[in-house]
N, C-alpha and C. Protein backbone atom coordinates (compact mmCIF):
# COMPACT_ATOMS: atom_id res chain seq x y z
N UNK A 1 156.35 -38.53 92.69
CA UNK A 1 155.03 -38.01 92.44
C UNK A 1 155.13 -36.97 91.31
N UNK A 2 154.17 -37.28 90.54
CA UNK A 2 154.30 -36.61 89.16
C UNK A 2 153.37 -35.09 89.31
N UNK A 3 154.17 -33.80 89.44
CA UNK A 3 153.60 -32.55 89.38
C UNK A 3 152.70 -32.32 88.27
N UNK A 4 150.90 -32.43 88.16
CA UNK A 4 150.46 -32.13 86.86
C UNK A 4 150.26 -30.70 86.60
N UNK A 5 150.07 -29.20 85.65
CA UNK A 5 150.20 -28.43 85.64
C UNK A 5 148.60 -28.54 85.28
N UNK A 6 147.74 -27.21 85.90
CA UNK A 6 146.40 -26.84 85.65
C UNK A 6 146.21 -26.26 83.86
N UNK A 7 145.06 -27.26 83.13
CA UNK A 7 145.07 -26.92 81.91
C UNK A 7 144.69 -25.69 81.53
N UNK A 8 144.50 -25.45 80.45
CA UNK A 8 144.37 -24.09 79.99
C UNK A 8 142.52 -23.66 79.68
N UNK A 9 142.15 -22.62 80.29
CA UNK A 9 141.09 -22.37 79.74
C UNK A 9 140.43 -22.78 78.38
N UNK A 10 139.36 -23.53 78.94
CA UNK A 10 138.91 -23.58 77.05
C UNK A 10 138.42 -22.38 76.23
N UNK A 11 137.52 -22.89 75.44
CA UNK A 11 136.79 -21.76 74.10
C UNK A 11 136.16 -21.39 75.07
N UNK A 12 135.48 -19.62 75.07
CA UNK A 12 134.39 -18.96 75.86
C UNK A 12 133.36 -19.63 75.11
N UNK A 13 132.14 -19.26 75.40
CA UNK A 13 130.81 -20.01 74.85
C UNK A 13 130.77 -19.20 73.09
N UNK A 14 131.15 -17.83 73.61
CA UNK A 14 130.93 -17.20 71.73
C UNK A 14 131.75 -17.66 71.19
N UNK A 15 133.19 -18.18 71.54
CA UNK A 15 134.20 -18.90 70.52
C UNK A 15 133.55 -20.21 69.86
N UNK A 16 133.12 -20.86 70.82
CA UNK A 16 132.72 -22.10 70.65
C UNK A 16 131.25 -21.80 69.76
N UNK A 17 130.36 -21.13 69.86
CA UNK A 17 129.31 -20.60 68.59
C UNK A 17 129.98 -20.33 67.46
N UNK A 18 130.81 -19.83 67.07
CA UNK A 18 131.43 -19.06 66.40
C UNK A 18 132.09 -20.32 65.33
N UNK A 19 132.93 -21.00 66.23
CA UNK A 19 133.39 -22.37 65.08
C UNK A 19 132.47 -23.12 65.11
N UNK A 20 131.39 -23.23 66.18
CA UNK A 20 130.54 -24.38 65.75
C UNK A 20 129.33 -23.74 64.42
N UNK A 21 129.54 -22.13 64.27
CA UNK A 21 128.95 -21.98 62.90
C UNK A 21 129.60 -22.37 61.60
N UNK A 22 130.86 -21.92 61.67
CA UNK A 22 132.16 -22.45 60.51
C UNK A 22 132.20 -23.46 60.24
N UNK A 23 131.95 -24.54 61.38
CA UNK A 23 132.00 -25.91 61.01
C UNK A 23 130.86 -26.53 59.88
N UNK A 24 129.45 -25.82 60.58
CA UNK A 24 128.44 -26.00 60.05
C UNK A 24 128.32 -25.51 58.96
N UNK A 25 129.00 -24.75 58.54
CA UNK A 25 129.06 -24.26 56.70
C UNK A 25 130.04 -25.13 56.22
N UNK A 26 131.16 -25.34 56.57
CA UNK A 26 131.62 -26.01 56.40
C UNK A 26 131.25 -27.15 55.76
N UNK A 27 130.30 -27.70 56.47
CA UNK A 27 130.04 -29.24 56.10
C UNK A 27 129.06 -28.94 55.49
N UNK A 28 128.20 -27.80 54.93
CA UNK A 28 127.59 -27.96 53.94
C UNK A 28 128.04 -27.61 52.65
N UNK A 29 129.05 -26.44 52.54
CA UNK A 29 129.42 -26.64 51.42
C UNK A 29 129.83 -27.82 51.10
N UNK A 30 130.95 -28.30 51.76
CA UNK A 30 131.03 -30.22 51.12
C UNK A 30 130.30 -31.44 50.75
N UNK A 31 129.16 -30.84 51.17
CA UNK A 31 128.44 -32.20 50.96
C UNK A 31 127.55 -31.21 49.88
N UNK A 32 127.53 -30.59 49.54
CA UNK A 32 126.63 -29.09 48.22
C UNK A 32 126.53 -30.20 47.20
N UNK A 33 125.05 -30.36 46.83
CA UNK A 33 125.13 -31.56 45.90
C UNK A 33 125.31 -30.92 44.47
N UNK A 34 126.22 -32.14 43.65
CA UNK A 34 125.93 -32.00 42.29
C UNK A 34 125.08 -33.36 41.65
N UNK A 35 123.89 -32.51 40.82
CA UNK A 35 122.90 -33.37 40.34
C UNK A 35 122.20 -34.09 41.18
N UNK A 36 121.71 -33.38 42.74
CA UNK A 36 120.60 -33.93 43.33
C UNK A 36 121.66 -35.19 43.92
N UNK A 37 122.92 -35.33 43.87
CA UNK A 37 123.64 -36.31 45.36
C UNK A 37 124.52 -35.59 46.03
N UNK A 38 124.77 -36.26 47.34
CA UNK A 38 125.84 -35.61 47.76
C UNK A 38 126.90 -35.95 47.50
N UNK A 39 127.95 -35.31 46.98
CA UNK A 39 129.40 -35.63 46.49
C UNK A 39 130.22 -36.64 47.87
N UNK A 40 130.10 -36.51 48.88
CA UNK A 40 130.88 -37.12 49.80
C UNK A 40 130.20 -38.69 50.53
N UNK A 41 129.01 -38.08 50.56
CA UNK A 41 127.88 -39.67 51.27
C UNK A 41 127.65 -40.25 50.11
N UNK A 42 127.01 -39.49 48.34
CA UNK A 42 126.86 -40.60 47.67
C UNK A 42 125.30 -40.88 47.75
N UNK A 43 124.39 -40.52 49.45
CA UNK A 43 123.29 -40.27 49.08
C UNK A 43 122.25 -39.12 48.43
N UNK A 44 121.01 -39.29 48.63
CA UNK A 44 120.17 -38.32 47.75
C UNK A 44 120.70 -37.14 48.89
N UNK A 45 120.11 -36.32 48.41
CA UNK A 45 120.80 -34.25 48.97
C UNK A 45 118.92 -34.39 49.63
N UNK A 46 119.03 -33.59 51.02
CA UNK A 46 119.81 -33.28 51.60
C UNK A 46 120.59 -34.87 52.49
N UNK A 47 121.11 -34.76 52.48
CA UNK A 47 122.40 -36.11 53.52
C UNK A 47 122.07 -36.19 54.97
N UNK A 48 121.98 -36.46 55.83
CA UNK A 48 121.81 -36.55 57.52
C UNK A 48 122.86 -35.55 57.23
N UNK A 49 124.33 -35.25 57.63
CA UNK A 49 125.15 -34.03 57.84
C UNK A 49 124.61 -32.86 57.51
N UNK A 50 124.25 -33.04 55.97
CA UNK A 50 123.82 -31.60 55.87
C UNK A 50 122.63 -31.04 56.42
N UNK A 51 121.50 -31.83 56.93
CA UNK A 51 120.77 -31.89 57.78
C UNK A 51 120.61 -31.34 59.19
N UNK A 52 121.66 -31.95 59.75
CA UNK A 52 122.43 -31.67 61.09
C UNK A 52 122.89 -30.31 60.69
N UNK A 53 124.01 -29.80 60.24
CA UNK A 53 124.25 -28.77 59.60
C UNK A 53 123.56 -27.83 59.78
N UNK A 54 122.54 -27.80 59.11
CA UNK A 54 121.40 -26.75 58.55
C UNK A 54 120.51 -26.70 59.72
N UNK A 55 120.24 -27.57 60.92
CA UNK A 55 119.79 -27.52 61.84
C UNK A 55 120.34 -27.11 62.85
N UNK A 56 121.62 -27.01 63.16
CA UNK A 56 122.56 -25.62 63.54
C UNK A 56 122.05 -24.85 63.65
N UNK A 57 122.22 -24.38 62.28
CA UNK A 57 122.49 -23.01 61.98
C UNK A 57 120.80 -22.28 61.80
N UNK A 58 120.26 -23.35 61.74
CA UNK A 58 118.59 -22.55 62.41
C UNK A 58 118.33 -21.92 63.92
N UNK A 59 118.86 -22.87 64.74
CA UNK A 59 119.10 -22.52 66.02
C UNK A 59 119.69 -21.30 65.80
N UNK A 60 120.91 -20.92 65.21
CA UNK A 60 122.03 -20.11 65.63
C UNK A 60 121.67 -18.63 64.83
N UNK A 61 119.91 -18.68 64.16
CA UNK A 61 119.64 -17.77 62.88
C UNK A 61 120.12 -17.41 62.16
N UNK A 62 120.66 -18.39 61.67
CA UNK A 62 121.02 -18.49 60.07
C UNK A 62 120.43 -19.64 59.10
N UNK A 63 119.24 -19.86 59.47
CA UNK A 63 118.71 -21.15 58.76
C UNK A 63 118.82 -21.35 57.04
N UNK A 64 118.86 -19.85 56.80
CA UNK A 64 118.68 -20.25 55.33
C UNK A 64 120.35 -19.77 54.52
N UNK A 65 121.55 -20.24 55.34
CA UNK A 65 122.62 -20.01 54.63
C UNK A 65 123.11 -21.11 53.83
N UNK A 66 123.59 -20.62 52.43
CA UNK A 66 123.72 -21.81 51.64
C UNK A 66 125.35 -21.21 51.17
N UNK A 67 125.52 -22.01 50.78
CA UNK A 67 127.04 -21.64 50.19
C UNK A 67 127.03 -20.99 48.74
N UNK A 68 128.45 -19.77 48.86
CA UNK A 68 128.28 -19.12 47.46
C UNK A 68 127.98 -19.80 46.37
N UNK A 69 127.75 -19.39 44.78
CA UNK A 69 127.26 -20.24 43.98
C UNK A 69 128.59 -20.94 43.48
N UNK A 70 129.70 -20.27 43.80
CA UNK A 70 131.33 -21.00 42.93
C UNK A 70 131.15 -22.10 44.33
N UNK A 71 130.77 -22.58 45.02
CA UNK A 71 131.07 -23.45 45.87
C UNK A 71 131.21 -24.92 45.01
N UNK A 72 129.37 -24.78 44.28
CA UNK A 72 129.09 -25.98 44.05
C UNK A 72 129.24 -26.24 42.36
N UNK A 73 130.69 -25.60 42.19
CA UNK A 73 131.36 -25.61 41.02
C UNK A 73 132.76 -26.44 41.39
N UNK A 74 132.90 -26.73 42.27
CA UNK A 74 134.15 -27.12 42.36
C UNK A 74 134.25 -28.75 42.26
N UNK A 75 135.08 -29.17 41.62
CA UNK A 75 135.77 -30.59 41.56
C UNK A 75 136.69 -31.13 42.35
């Protein structure tokens, strides 16, 4: 009989806010369109992700965070 060991506490609920805000910038800087597409989907801006995203972070009051302006300089 195989002894299983009790897992480890997960994220508290503010940890888990906390990256699920990071994430959500996250994925908008990446998808930060250049010239009206999104660099990663390829569709028109805003993308369903960044969408989702930005609908986060309304919940979480931060609706109107956009990424610095060197973001959507990058190659």
């Amino acid at each position: 009989m195989a002894i299983h060991t009790r897992p480890r506490p997960g994220l508290s609920t503010v940890q888990l806010h906390n990256r699920m805000i990071l994430s959500a910038r996250r994925i908008i800087t990446e998808h930060w369109p250049r010239v009206d597409r999104c660099p990663i989907c390829g569709s028109g801006w805003p993308c369903r992700p960044t969408e989702t995203a930005h609908g986060y972070l309304a919940t979480a009051g931060q609706g109107n965070w956009a990424p610095p302006q060197c973001a959507g300089s990058r190659r």
